[in-house]
C-alpha atoms as a PDB file:
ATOM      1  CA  UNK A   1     156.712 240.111 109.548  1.00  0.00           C
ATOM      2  CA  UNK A   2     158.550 237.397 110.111  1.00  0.00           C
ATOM      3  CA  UNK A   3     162.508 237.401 110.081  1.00  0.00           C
ATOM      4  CA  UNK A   4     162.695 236.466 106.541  1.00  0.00           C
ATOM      5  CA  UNK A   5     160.524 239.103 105.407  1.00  0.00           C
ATOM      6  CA  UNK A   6     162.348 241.427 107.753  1.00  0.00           C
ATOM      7  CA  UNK A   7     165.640 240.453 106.016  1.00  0.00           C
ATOM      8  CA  UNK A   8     164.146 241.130 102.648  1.00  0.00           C
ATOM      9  CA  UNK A   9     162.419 244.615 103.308  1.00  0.00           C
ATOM     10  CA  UNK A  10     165.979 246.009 104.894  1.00  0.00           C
ATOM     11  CA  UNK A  11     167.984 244.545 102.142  1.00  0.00           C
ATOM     12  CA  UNK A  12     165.540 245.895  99.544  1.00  0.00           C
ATOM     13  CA  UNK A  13     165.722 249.636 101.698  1.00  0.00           C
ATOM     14  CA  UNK A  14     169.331 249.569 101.501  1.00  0.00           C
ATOM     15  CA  UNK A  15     169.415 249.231  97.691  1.00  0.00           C
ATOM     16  CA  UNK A  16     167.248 251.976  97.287  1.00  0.00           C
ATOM     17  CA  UNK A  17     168.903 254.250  99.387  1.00  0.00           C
ATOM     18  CA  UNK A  18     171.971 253.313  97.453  1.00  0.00           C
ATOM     19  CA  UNK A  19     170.500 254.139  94.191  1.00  0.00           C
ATOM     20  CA  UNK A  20     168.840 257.099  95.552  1.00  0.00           C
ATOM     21  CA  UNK A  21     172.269 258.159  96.763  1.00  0.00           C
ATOM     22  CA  UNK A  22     173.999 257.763  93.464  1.00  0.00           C
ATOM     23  CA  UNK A  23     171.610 259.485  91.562  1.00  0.00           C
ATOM     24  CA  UNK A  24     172.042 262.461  93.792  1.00  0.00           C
ATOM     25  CA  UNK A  25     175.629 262.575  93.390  1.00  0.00           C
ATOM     26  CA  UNK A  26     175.230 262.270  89.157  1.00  0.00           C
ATOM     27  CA  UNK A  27     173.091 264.962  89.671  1.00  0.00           C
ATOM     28  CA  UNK A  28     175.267 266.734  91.318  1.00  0.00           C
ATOM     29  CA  UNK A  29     178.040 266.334  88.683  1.00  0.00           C
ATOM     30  CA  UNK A  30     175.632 266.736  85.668  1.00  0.00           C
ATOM     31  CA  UNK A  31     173.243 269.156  86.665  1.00  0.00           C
ATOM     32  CA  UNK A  32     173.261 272.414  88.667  1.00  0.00           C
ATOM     33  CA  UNK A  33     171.849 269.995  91.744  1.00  0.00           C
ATOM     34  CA  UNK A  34     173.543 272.027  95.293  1.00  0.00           C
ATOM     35  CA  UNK A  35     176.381 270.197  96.943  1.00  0.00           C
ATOM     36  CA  UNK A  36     174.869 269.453 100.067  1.00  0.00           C
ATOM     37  CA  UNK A  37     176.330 268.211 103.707  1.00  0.00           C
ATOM     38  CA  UNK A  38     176.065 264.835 104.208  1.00  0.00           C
ATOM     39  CA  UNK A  39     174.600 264.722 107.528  1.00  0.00           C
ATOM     40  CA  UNK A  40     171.413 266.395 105.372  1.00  0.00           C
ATOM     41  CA  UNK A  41     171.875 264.258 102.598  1.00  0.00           C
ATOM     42  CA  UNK A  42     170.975 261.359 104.662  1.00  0.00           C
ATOM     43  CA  UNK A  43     168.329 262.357 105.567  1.00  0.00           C
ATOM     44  CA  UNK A  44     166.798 263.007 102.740  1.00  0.00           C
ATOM     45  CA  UNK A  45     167.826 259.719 101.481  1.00  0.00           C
ATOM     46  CA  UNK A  46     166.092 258.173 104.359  1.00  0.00           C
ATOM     47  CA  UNK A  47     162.958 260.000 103.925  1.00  0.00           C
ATOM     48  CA  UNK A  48     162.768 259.546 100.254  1.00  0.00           C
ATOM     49  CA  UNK A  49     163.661 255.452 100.746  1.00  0.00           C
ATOM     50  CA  UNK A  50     161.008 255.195 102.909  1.00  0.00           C
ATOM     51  CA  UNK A  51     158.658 257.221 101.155  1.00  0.00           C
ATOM     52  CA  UNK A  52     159.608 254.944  97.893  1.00  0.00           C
ATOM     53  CA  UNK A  53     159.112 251.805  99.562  1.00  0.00           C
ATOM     54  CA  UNK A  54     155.462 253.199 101.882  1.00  0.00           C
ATOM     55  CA  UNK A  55     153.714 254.984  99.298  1.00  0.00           C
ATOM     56  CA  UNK A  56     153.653 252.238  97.307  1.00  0.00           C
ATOM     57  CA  UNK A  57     155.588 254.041  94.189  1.00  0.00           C
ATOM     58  CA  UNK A  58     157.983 250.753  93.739  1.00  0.00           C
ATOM     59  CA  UNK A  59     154.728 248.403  93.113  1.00  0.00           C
ATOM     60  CA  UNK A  60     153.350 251.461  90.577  1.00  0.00           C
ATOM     61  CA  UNK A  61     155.084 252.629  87.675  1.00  0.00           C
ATOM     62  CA  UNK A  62     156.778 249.418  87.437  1.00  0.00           C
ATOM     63  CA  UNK A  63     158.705 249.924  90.251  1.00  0.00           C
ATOM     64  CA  UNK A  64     160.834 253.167  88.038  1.00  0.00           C
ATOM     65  CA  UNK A  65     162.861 254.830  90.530  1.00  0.00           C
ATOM     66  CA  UNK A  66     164.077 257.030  88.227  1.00  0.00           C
ATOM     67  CA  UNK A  67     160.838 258.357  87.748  1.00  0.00           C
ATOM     68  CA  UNK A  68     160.387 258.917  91.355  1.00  0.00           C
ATOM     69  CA  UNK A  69     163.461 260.609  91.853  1.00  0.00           C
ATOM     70  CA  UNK A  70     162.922 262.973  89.237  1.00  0.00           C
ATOM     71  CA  UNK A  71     159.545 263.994  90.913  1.00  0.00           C
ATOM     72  CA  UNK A  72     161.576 264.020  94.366  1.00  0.00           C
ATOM     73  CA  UNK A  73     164.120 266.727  92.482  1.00  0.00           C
ATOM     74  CA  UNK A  74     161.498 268.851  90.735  1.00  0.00           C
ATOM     75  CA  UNK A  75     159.330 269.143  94.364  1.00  0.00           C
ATOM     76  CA  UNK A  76     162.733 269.163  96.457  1.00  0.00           C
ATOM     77  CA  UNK A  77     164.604 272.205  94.175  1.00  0.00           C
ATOM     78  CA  UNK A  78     161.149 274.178  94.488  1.00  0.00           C
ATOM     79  CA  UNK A  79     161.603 274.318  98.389  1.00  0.00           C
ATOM     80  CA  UNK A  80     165.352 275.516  97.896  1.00  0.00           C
END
């Protein structure tokens, strides 16, 4: 990649984490979602961002995070 590219990709990861983020915290407000640490919320942030932008998921589905996320909850609140 050059640093363009670079520039783009890490731009484009911090919006998603963002929106990730937020819908977390909505979910949290709206929905019986656990209030969780932030130190672990980060992290899954991060590995959800990066699983968003890897798998592919943003080119499929028409890029619907929302989508995603709700998959990400429904797997996530089974574990808990």
């Amino acid at each position: 990649m050059d640093d363009t590219e670079i520039k783009m990709y890490e731009k484009n990861w911090v919006k998603i984490a963002i929106c990730l983020a937020r819908m977390y915290g909505v979910g949290e407000c709206l929905r019986p979602l656990p209030n969780i640490p932030l130190d672990e919320m980060a992290d899954i942030v991060i590995e959800w961002t990066d699983e968003y932008i890897k798998s592919g998921w943003n080119l499929s589905n028409g890029g619907d995070i929302v989508d995603f996320f709700e998959m990400k909850i429904k797997i996530w609140t089974m574990d808990i």
